[in-house]
C-alpha atoms as a PDB file:
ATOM      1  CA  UNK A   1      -7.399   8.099  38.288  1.00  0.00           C
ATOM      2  CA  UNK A   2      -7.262  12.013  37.150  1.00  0.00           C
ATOM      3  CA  UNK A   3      -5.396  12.961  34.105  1.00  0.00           C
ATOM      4  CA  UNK A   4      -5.334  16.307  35.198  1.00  0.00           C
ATOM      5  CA  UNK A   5      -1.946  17.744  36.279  1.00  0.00           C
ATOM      6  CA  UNK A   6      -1.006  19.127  39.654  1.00  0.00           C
ATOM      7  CA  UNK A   7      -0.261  23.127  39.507  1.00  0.00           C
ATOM      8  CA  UNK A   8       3.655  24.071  39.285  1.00  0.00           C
ATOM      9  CA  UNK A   9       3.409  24.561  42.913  1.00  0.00           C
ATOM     10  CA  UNK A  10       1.852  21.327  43.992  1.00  0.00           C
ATOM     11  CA  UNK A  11       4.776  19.318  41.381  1.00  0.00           C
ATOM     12  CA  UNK A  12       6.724  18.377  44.887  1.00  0.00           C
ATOM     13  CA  UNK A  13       3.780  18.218  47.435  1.00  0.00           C
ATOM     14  CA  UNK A  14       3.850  14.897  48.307  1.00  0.00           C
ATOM     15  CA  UNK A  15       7.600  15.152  49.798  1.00  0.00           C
ATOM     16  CA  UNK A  16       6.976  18.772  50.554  1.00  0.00           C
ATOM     17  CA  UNK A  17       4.274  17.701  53.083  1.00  0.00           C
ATOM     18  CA  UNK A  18       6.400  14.628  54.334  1.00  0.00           C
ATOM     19  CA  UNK A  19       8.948  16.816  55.209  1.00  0.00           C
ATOM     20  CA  UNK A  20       7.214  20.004  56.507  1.00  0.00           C
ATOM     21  CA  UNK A  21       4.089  19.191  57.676  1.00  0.00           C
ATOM     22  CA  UNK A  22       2.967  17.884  61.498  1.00  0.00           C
ATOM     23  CA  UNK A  23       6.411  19.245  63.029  1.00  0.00           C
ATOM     24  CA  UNK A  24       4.982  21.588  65.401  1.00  0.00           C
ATOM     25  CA  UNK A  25       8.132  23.185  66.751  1.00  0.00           C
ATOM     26  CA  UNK A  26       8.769  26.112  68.180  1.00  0.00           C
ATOM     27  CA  UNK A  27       5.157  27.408  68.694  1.00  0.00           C
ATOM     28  CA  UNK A  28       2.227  26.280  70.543  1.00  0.00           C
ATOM     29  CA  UNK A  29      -0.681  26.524  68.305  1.00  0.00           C
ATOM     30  CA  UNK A  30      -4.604  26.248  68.390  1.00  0.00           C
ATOM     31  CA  UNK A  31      -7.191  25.967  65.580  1.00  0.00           C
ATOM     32  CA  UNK A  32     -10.810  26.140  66.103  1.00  0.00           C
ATOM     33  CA  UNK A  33     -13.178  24.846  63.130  1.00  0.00           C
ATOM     34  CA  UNK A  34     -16.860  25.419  62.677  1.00  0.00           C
ATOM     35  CA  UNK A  35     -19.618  24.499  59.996  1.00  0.00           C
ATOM     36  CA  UNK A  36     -23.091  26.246  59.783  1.00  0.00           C
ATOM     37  CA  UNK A  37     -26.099  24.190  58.529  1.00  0.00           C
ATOM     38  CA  UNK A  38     -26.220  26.481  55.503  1.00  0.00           C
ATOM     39  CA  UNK A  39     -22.352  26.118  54.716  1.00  0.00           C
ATOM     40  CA  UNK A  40     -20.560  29.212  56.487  1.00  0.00           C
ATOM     41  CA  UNK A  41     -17.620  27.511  58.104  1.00  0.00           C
ATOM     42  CA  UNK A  42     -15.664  30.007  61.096  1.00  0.00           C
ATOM     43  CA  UNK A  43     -11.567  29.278  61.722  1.00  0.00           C
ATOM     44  CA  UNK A  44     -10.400  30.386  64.516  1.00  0.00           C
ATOM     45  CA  UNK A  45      -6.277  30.321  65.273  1.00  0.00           C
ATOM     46  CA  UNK A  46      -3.856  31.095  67.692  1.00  0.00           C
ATOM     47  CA  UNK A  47       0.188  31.301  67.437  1.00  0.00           C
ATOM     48  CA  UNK A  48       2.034  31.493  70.652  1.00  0.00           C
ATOM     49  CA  UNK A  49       6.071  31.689  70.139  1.00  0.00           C
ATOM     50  CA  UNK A  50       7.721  30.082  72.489  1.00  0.00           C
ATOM     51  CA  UNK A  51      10.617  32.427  72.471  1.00  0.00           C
ATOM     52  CA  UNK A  52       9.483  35.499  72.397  1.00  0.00           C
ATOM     53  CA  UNK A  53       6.071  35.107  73.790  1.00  0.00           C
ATOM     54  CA  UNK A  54       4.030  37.106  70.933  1.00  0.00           C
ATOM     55  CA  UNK A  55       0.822  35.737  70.005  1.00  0.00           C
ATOM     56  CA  UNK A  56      -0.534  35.956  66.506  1.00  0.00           C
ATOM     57  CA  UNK A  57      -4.178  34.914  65.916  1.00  0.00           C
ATOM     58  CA  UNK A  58      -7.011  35.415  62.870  1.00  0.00           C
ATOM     59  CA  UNK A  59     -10.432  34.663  62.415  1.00  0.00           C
ATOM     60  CA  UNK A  60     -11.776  33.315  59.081  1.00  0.00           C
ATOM     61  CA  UNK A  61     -15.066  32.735  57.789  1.00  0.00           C
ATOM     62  CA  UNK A  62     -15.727  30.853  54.735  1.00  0.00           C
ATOM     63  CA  UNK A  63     -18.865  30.858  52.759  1.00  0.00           C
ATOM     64  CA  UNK A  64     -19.505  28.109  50.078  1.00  0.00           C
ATOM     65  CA  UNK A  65     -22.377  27.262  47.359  1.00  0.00           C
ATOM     66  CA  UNK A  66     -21.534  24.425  45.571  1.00  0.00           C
ATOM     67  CA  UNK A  67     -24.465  24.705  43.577  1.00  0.00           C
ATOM     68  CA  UNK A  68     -23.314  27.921  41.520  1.00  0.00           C
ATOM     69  CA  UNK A  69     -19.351  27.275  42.288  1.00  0.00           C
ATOM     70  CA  UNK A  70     -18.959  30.125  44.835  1.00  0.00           C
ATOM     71  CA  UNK A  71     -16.399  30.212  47.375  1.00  0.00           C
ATOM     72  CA  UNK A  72     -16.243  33.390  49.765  1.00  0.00           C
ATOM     73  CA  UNK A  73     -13.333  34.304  52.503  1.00  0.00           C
ATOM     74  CA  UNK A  74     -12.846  36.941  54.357  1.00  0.00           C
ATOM     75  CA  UNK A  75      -9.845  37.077  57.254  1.00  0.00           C
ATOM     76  CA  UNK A  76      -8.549  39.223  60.045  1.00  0.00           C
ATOM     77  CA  UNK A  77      -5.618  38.918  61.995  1.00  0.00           C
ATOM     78  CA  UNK A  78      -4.160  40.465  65.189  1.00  0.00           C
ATOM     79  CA  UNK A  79      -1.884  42.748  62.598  1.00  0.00           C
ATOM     80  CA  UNK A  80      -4.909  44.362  61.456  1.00  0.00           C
ATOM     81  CA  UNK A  81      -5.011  42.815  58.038  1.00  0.00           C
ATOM     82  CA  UNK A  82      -8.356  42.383  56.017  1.00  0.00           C
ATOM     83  CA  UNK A  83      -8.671  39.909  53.347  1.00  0.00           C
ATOM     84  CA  UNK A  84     -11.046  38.823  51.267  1.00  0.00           C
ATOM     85  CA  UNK A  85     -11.124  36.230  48.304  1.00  0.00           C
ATOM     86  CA  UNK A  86     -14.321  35.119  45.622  1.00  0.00           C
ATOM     87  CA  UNK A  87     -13.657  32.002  43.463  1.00  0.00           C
ATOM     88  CA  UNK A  88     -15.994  31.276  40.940  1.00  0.00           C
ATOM     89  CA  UNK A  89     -15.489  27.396  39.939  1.00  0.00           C
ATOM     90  CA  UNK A  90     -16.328  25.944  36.808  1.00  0.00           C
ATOM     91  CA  UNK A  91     -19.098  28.435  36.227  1.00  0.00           C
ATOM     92  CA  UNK A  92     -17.947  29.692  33.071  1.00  0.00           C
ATOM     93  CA  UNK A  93     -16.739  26.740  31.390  1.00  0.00           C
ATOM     94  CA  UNK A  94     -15.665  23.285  33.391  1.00  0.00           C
ATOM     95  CA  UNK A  95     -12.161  23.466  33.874  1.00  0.00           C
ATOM     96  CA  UNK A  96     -12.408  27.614  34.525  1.00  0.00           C
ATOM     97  CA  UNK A  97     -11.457  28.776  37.782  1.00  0.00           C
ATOM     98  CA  UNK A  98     -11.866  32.683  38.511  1.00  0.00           C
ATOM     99  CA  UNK A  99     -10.547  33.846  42.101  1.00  0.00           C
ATOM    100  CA  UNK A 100     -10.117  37.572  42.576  1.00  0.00           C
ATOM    101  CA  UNK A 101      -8.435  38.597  46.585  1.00  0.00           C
ATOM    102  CA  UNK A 102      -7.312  41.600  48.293  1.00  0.00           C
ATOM    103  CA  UNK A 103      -6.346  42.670  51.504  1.00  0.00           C
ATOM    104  CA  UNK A 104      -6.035  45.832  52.821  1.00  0.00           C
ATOM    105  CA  UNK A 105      -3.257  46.719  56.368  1.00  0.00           C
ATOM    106  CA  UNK A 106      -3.356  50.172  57.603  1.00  0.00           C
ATOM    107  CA  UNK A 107       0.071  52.025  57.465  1.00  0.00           C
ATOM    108  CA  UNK A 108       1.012  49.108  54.702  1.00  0.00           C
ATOM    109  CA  UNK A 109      -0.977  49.588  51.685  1.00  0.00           C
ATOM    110  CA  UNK A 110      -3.480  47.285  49.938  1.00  0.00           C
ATOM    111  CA  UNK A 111      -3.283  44.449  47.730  1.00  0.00           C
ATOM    112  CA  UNK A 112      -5.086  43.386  45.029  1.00  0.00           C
ATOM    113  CA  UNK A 113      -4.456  39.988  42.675  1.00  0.00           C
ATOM    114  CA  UNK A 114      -6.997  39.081  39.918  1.00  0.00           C
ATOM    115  CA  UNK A 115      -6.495  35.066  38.464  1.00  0.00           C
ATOM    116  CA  UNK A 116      -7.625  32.684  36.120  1.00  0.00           C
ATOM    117  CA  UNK A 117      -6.953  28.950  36.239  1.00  0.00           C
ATOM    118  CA  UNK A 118      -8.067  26.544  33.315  1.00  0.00           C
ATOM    119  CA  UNK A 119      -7.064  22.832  33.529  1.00  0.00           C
ATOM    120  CA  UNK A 120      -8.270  19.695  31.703  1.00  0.00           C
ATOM    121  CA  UNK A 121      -7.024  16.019  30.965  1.00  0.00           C
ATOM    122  CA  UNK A 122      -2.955  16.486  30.633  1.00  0.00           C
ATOM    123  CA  UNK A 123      -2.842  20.049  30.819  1.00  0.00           C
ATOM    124  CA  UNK A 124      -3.427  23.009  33.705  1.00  0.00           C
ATOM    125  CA  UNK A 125      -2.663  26.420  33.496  1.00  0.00           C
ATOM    126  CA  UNK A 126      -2.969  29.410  35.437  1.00  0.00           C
ATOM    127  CA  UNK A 127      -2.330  33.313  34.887  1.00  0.00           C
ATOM    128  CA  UNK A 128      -2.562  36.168  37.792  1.00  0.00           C
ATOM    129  CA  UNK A 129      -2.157  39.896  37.782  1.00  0.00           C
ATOM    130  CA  UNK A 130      -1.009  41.519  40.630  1.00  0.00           C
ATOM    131  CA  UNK A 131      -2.494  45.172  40.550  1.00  0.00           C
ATOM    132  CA  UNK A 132      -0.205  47.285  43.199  1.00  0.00           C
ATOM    133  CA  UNK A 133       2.729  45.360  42.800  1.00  0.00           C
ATOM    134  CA  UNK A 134       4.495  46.691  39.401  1.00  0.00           C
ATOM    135  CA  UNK A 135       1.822  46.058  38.501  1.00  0.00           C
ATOM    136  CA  UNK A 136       2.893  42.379  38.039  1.00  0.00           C
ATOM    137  CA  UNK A 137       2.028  39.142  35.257  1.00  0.00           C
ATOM    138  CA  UNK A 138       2.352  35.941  36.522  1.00  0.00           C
ATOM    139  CA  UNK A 139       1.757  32.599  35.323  1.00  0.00           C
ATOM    140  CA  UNK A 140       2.472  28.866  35.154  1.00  0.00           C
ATOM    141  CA  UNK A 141       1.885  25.956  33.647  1.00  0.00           C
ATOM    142  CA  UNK A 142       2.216  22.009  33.554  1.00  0.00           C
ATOM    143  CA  UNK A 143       1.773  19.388  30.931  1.00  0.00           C
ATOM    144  CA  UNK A 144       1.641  15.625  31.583  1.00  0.00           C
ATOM    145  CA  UNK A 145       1.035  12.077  30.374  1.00  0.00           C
ATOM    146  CA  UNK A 146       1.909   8.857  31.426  1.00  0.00           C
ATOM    147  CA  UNK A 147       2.963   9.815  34.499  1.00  0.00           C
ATOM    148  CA  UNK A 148       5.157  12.259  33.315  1.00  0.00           C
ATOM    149  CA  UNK A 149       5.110  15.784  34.297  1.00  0.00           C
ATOM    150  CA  UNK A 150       6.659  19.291  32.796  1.00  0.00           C
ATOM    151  CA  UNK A 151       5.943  22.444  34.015  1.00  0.00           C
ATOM    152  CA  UNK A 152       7.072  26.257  33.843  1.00  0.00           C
ATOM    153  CA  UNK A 153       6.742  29.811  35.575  1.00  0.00           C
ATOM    154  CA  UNK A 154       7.387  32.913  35.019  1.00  0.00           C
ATOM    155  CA  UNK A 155       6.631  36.206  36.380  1.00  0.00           C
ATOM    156  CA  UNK A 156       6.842  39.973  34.828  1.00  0.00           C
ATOM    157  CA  UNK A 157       6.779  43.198  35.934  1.00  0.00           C
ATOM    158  CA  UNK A 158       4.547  45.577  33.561  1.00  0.00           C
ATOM    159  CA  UNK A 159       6.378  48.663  34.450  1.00  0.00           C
ATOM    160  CA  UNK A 160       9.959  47.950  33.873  1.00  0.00           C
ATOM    161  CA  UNK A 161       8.755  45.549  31.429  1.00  0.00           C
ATOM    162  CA  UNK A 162      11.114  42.915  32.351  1.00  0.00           C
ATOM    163  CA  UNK A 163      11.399  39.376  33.538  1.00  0.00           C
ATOM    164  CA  UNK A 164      11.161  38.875  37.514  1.00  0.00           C
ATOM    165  CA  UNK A 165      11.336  35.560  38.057  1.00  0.00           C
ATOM    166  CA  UNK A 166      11.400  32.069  36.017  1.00  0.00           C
ATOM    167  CA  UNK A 167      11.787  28.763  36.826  1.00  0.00           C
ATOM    168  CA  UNK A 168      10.894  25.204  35.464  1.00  0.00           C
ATOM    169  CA  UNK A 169      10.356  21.525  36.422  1.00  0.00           C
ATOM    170  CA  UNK A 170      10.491  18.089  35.381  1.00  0.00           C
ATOM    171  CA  UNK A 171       8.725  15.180  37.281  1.00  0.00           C
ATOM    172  CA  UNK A 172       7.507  11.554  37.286  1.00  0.00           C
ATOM    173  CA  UNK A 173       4.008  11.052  39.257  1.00  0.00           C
ATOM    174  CA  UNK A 174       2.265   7.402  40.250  1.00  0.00           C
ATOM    175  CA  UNK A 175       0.096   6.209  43.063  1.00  0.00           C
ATOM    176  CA  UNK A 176       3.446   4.669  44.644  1.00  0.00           C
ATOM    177  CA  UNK A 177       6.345   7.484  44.019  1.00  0.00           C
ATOM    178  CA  UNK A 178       6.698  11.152  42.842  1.00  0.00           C
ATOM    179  CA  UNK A 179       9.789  12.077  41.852  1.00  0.00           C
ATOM    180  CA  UNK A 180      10.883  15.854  41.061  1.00  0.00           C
ATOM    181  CA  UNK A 181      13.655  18.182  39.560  1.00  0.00           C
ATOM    182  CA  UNK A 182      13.180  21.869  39.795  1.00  0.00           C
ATOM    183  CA  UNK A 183      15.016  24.977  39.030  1.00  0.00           C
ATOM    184  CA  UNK A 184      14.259  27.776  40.846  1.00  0.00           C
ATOM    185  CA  UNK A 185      15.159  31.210  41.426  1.00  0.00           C
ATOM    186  CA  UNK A 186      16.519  32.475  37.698  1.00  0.00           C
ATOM    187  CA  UNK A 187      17.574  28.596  37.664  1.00  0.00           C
ATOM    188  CA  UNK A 188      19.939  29.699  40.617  1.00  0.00           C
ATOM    189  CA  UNK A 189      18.585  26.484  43.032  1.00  0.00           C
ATOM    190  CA  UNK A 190      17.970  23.174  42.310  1.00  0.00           C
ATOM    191  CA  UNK A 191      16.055  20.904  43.856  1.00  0.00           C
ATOM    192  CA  UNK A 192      15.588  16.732  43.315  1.00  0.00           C
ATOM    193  CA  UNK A 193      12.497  15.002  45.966  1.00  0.00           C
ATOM    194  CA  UNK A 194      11.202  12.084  45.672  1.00  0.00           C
ATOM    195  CA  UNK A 195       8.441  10.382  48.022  1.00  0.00           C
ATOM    196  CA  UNK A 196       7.366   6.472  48.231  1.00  0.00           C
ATOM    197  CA  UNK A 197       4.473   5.191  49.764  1.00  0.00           C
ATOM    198  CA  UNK A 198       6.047   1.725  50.988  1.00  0.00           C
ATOM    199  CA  UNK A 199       2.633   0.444  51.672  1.00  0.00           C
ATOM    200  CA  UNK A 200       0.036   1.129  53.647  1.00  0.00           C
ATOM    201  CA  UNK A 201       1.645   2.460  56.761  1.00  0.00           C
ATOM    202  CA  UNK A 202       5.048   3.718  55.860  1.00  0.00           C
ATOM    203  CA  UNK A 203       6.179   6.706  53.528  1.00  0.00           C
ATOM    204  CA  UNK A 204       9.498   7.743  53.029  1.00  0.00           C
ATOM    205  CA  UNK A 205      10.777  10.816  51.053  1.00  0.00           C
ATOM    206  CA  UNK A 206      13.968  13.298  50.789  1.00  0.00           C
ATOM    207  CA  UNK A 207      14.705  16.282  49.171  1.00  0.00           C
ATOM    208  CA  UNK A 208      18.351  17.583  47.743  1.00  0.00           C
ATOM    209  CA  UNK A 209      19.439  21.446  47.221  1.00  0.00           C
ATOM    210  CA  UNK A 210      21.988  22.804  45.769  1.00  0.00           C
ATOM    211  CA  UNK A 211      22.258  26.546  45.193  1.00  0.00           C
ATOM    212  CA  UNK A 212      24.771  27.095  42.818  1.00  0.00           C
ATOM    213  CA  UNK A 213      26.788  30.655  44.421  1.00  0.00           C
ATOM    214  CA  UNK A 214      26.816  29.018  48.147  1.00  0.00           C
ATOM    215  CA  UNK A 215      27.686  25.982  46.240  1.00  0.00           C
ATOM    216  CA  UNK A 216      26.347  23.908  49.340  1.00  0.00           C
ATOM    217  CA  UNK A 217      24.144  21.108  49.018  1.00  0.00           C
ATOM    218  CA  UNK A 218      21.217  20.509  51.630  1.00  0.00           C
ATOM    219  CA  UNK A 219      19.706  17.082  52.138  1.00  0.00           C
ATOM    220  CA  UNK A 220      16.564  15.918  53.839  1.00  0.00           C
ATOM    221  CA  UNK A 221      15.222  12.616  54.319  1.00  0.00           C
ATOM    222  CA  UNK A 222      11.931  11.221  56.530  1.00  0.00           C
ATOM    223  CA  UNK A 223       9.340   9.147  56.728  1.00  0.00           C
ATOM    224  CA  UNK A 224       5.822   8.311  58.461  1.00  0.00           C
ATOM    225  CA  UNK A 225       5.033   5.758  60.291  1.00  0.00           C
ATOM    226  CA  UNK A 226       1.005   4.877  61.106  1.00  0.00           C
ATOM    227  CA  UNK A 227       0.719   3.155  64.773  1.00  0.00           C
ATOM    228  CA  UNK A 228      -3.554   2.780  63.923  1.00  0.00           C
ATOM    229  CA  UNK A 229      -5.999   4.051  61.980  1.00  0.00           C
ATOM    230  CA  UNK A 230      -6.232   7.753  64.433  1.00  0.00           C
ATOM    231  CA  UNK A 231      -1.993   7.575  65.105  1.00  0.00           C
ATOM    232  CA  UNK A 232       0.937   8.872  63.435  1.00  0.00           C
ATOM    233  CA  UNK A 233       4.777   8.846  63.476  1.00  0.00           C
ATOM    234  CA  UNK A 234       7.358  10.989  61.878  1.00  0.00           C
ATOM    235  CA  UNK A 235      10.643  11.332  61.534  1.00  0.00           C
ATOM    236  CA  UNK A 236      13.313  13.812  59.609  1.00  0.00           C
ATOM    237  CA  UNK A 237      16.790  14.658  59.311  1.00  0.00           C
ATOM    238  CA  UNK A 238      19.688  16.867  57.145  1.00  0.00           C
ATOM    239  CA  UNK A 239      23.168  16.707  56.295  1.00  0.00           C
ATOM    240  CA  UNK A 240      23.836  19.432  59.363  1.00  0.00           C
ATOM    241  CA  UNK A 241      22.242  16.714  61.947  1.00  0.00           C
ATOM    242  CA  UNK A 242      18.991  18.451  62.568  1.00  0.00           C
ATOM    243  CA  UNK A 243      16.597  15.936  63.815  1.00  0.00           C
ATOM    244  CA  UNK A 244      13.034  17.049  63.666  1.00  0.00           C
ATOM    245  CA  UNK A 245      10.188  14.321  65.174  1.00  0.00           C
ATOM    246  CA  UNK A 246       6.283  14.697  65.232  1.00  0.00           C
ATOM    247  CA  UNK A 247       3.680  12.278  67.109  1.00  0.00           C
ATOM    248  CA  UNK A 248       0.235  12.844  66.122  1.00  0.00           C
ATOM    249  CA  UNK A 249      -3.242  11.610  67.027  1.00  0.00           C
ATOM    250  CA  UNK A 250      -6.748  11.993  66.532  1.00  0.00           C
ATOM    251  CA  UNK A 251      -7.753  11.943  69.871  1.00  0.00           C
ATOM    252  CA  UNK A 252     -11.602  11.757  69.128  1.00  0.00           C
ATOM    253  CA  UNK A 253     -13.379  13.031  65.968  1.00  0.00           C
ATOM    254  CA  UNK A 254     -12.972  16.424  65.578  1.00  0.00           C
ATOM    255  CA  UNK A 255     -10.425  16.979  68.386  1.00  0.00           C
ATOM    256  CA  UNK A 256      -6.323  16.290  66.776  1.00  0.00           C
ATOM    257  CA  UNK A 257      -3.343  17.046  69.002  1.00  0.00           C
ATOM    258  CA  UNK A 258       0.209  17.058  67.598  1.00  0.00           C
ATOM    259  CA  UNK A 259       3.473  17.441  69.046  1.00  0.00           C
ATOM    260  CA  UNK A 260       6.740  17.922  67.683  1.00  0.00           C
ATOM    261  CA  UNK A 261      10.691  18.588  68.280  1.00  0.00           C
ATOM    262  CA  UNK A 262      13.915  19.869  66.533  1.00  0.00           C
ATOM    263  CA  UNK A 263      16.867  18.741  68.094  1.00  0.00           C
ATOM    264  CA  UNK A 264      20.044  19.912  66.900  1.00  0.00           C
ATOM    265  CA  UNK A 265      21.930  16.647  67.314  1.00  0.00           C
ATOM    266  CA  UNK A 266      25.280  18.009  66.610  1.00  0.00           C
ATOM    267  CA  UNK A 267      25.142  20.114  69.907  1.00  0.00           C
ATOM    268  CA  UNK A 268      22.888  17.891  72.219  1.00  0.00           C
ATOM    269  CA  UNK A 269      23.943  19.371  75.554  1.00  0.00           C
ATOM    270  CA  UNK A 270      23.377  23.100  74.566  1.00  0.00           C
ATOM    271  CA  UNK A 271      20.130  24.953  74.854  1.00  0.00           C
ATOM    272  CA  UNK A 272      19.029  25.269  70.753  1.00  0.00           C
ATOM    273  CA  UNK A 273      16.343  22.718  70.271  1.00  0.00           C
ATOM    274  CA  UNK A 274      12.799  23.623  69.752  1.00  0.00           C
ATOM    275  CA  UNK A 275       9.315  22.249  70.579  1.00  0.00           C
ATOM    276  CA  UNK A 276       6.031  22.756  70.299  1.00  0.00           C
ATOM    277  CA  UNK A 277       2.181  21.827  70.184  1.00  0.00           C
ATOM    278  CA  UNK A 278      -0.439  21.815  67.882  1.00  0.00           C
ATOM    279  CA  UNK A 279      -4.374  21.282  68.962  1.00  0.00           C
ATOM    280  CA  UNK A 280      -6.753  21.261  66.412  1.00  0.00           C
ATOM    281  CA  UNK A 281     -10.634  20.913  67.277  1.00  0.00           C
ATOM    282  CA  UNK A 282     -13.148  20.493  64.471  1.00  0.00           C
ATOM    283  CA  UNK A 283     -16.909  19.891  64.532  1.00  0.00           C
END
């Protein structure tokens, strides 16, 4: 098992992706995956809302040499955005990650962020300097051991040399559970998840928020369900009686087709649920 730490952002992912993840409402959505023989892999995807009827779609190619650590992507979207990351991986030093992207929109400026991440046994840090915005320091943090997890981030802005943003975590991480308490937002929010992996087929998770000038308190529980080795269940639902569901199967390899609903089970008989489709096809 790794002794290396997740990132600050990864401290929750476990219930994050229980809980957000394979509910395809809303949208009806296609993804297209290719692989060269020399490692150049082409993403295709497509956004259709069901509302409104916009599509939103971008084509990405990624380039990889594992040899030398080098990972190239460049993306373009319907908006007219172009972006473009490099990541040079343990390269420098093992443990070293470099990873420099910008994008450029027409009639919305450009954007540039240079980063460094360095992790190792108990320890992973990362630092990133936004260019155009402020121009902007961030960075984060996270220390562990036994299982135990603490982790910090903070953000500030160069030109008004001030603080933008801070916020901190505590968690407790095994094969079985995770278990999380952040405060976010100027320590404005705070957030408890936990997830279990009951055994082999079932998970279970939840997540509480309270912000403290609503003073309202949001809860979220679910849990997945495997049918078979290719088939999935899930299930969710809050404190206002949103119910959201998700089926999904691997139809054959390479081809994955989820579906997914938010019912609103406080007002069953009126016309504000969502669904939605997701088809994903890989070779």
């Amino acid at each position: 098992m790794s002794k290396v730490p997740p990132t600050f952002s990864d401290l929750a992912k476990a219930s994050n992706d229980l809980l957000g993840k394979d509910f395809p409402v809303g949208a009806a959505k296609l993804e297209v995956h290719t692989t060269t023989a020399n490692g150049i892999k082409f993403s295709v995807t497509g956004n259709k809302d069901n509302k409104s009827g916009s599509i939103a779609s971008d084509l990405k190619v990624k380039y990889t040499d594992k040899p030398r650590g080098l990972t190239v992507t460049e993306t373009w979207t319907t908006a007219n955005a172009l972006s473009a990351q490099v990541e040079l991986t343990d390269s420098i030093a093992k443990g070293v990650k470099l990873d420099l992207n910008g994008s450029l929109t027409p009639n919305h400026g450009q954007h540039v962020k240079a980063g460094v991440e360095y992790k190792q046994d108990f320890a992973v840090v990362r630092t990133a300097l936004d260019l155009f915005k402020g121009p902007t320091l961030a960075g984060d943090a996270v220390v562990g051991s036994d299982g135990w997890l603490a982790g910090a981030e903070v953000s500030y802005d160069l030109a008004d040399a001030r603080l933008t943003r801070y916020q901190f975590a505590l968690g407790y991480s095994v094969p079985e559970y995770t278990a999380s308490l952040h405060a976010n937002n100027q320590l404005s929010t705070f957030t408890a998840a936990y997830f279990h992996r009951v055994n082999g087929d079932i998970e279970a998770g939840g997540r509480a928020t309270w912000n403290k000038t609503s003073e309202k308190v949001h809860i979220e529980v679910g849990t997945k369900y495997n049918l078979d080795r290719t088939t999935f269940l899930k299930a969710k639902i809050d404190n206002n009686g949103r119910l959201g569901l998700g089926y999904t199967q691997s139809l054959r390899p390479g081809v994955k087709l989820s579906l997914g609903g938010l019912f609103d089970t406080t007002r069953l008989s009126e016309n504000t649920h969502k669904v939605g489709l997701s088809l994903v096809l890989e070779s």
